[in-house]
Structure formats: structure tokens, C-alpha cells
PDB file of N, CA and C in Angstrom:
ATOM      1  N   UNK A   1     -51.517 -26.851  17.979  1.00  0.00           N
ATOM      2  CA  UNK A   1     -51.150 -27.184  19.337  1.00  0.00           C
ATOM      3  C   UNK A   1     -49.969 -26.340  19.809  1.00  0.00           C
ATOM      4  N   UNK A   2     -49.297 -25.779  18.859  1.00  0.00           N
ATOM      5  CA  UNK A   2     -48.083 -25.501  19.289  1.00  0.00           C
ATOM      6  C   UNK A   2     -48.715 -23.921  19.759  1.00  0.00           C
ATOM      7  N   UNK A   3     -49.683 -23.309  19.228  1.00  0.00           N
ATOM      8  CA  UNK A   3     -49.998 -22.334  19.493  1.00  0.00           C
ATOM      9  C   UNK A   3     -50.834 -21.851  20.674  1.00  0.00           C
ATOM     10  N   UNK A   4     -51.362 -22.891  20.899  1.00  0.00           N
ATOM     11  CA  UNK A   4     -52.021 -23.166  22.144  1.00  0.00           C
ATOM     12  C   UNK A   4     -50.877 -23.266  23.627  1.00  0.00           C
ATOM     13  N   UNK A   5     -50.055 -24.118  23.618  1.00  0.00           N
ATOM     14  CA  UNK A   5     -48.724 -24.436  24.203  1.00  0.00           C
ATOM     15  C   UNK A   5     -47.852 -22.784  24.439  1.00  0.00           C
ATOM     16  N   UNK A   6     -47.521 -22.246  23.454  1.00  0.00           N
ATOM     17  CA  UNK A   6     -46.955 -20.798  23.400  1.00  0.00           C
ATOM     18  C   UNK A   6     -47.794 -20.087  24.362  1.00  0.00           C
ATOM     19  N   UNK A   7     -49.047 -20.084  23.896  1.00  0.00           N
ATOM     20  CA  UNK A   7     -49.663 -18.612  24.873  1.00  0.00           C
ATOM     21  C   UNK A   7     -49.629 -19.392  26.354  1.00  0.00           C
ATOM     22  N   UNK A   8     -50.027 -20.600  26.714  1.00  0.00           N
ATOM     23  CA  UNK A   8     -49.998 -20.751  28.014  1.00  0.00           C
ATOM     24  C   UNK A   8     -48.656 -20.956  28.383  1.00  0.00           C
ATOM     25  N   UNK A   9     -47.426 -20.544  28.394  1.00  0.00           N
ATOM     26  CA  UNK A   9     -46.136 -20.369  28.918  1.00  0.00           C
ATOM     27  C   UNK A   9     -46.045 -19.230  28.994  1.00  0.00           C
ATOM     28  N   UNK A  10     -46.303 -18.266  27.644  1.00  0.00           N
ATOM     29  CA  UNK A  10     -46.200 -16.722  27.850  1.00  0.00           C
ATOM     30  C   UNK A  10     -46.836 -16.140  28.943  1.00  0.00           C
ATOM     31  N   UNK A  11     -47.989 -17.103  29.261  1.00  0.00           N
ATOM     32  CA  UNK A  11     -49.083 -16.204  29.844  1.00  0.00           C
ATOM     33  C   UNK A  11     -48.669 -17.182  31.481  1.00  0.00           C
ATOM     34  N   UNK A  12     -47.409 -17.870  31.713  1.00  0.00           N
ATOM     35  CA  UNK A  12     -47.262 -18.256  33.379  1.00  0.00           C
ATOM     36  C   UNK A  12     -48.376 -19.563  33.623  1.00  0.00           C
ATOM     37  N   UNK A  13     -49.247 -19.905  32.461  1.00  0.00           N
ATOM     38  CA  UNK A  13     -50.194 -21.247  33.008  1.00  0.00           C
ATOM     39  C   UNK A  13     -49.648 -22.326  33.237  1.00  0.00           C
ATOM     40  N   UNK A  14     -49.663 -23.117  34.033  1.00  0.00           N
ATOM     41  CA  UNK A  14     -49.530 -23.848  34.482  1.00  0.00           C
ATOM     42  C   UNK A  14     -50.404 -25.655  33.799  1.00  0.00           C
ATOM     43  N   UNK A  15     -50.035 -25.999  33.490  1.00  0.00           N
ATOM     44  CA  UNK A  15     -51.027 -27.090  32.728  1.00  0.00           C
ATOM     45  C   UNK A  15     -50.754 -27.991  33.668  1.00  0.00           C
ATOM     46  N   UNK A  16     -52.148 -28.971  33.645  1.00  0.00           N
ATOM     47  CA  UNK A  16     -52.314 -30.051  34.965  1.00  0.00           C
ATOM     48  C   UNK A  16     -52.629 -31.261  34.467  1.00  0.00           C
ATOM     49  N   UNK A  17     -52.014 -31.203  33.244  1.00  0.00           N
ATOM     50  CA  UNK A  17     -52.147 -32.897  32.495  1.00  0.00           C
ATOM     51  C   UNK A  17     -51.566 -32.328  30.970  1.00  0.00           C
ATOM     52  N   UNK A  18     -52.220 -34.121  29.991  1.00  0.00           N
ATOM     53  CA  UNK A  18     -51.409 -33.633  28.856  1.00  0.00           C
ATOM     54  C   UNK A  18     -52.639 -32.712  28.026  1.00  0.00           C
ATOM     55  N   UNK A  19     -52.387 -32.513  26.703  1.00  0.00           N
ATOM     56  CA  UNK A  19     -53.383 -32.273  25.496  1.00  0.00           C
ATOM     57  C   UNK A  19     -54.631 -33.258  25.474  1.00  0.00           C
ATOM     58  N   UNK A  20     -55.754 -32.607  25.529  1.00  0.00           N
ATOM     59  CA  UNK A  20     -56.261 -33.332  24.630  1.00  0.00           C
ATOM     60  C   UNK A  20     -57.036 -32.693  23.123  1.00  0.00           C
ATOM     61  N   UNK A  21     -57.121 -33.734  22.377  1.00  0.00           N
ATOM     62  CA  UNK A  21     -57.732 -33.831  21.011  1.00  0.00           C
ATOM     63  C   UNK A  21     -59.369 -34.757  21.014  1.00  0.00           C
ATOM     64  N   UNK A  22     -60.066 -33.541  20.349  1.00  0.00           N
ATOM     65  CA  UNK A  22     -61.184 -34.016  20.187  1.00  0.00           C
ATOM     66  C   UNK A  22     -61.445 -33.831  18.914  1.00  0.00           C
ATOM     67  N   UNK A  23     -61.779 -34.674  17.965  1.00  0.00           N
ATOM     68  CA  UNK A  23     -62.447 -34.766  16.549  1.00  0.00           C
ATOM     69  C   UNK A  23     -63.805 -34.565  17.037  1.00  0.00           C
ATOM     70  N   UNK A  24     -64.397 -33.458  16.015  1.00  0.00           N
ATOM     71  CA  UNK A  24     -66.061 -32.898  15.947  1.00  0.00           C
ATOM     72  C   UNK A  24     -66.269 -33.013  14.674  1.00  0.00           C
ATOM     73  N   UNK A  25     -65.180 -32.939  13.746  1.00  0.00           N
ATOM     74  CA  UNK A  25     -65.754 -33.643  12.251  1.00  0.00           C
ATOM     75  C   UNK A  25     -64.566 -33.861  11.588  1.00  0.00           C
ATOM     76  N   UNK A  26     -64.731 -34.696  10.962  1.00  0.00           N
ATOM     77  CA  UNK A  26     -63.995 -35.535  10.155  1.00  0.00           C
ATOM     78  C   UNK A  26     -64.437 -36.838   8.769  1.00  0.00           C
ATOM     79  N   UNK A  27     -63.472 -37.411   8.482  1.00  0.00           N
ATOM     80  CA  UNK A  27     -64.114 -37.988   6.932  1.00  0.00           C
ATOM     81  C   UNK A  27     -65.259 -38.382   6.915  1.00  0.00           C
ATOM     82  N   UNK A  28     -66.158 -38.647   7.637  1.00  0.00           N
ATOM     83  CA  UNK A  28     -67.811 -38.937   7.376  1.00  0.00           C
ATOM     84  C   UNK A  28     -68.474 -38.182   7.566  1.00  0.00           C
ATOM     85  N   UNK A  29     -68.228 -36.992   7.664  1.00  0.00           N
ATOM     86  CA  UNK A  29     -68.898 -35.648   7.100  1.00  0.00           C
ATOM     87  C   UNK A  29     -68.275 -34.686   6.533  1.00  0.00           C
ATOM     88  N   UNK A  30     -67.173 -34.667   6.632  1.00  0.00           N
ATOM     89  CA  UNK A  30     -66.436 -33.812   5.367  1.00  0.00           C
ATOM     90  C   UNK A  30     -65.469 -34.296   4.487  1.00  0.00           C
ATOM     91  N   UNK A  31     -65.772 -35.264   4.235  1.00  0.00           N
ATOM     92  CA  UNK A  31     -65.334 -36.534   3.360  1.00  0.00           C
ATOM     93  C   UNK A  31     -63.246 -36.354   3.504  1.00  0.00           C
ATOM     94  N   UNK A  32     -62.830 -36.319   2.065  1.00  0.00           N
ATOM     95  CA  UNK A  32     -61.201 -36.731   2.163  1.00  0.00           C
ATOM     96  C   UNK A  32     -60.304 -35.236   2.539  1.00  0.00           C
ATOM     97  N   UNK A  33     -60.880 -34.187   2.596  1.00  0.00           N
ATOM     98  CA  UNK A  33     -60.451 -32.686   2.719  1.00  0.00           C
ATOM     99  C   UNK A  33     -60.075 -32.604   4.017  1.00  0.00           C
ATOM    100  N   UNK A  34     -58.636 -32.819   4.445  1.00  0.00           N
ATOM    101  CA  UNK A  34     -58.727 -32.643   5.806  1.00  0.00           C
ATOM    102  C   UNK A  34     -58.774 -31.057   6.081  1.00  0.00           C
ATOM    103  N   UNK A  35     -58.514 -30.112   5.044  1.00  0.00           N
ATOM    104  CA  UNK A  35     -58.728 -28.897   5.610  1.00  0.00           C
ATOM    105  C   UNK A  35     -59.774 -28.613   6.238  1.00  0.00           C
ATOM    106  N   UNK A  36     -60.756 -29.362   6.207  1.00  0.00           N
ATOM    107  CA  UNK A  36     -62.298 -28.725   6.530  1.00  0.00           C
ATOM    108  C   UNK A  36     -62.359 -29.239   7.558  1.00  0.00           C
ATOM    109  N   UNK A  37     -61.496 -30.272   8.374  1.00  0.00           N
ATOM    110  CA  UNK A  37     -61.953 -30.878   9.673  1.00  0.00           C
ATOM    111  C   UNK A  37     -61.895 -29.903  10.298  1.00  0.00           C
ATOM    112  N   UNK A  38     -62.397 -30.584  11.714  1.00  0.00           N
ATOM    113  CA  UNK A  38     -62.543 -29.895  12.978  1.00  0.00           C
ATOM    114  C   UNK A  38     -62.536 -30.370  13.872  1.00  0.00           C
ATOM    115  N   UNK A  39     -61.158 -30.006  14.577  1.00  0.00           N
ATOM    116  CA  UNK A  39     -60.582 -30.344  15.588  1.00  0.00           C
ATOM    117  C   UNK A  39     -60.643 -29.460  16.698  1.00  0.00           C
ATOM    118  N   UNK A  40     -61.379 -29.987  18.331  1.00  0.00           N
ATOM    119  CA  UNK A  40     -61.150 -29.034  19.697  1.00  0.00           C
ATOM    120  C   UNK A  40     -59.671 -29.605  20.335  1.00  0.00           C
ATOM    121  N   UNK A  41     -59.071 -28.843  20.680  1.00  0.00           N
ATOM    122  CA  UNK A  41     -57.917 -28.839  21.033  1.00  0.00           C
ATOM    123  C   UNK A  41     -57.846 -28.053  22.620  1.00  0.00           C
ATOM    124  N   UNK A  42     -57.685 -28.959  23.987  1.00  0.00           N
ATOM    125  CA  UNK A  42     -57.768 -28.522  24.778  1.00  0.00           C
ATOM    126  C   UNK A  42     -56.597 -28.984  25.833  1.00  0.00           C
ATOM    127  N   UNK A  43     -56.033 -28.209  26.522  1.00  0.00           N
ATOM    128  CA  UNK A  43     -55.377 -28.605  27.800  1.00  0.00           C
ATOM    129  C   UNK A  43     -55.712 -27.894  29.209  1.00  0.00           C
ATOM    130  N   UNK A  44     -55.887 -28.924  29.958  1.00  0.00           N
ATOM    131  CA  UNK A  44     -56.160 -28.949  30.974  1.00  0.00           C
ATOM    132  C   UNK A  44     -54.912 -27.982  32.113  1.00  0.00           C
ATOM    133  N   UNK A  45     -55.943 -27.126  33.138  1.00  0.00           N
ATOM    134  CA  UNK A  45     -54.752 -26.435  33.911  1.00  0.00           C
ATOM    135  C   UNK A  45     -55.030 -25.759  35.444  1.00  0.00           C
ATOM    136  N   UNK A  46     -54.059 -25.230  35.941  1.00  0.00           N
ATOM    137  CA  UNK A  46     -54.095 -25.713  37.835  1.00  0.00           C
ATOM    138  C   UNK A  46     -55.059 -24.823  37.742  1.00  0.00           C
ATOM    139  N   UNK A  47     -55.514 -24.164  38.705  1.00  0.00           N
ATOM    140  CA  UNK A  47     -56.070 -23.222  38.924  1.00  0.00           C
ATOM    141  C   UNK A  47     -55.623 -22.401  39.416  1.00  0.00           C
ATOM    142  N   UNK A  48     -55.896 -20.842  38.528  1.00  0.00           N
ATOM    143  CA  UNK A  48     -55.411 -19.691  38.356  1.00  0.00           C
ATOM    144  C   UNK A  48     -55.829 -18.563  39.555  1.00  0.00           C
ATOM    145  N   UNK A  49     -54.188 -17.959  40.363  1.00  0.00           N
ATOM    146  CA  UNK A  49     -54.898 -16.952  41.220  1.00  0.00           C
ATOM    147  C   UNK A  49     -54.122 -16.058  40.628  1.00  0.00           C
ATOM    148  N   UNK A  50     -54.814 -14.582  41.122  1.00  0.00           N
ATOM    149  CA  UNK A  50     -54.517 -13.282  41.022  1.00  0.00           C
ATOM    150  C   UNK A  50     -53.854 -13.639  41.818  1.00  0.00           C
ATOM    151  N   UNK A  51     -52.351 -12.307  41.513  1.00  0.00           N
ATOM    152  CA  UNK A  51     -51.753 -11.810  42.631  1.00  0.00           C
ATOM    153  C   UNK A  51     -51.771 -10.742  43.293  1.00  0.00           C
TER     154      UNK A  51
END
């Protein structure tokens, strides 16, 4: 998240709410390994004009 957060400041975005977190897999399909989860990680943002 934090990396996600970095590029949209570097990059002037503007975010239009908080984070969200979506689990697409986790312990009932890749049992106790959290390395293997899979997490979408998204934030929401204004809409972008050229200048």
C-alpha cells in the first residue's frame, strides 16, 4: 500500500476516497502461507486532466 500511495503523490493524483482491499485468495485456497495470498489493492481517484 505504501507503494501504491508513493507513486500517486509523485505522480500529482489526487485520490477521491480511502484504500480499498480486496482478498482474491486466501486460507481456503492457499491454505496457512500467507505469502501466496492475493491481495487487489486499489484506490479510488478524481479525474485526471491534461494540461
Amino acid at each position: 500500500m505504501r507503494v501504491l500511495m508513493e507513486h500517486v503523490s509523485k505522480n500529482g493524483i489526487k485520490p477521491a476516497g480511502r484504500l480499498r482491499s480486496v482478498y482474491l485468495e486466501g486460507p481456503p485456497n492457499r491454505g496457512d502461507n500467507s505469502a501466496d495470498y492475493i491481495t487487489q489493492i486499489a484506490v479510488p481517484i478524481k479525474k485526471f486532466e491534461k494540461v
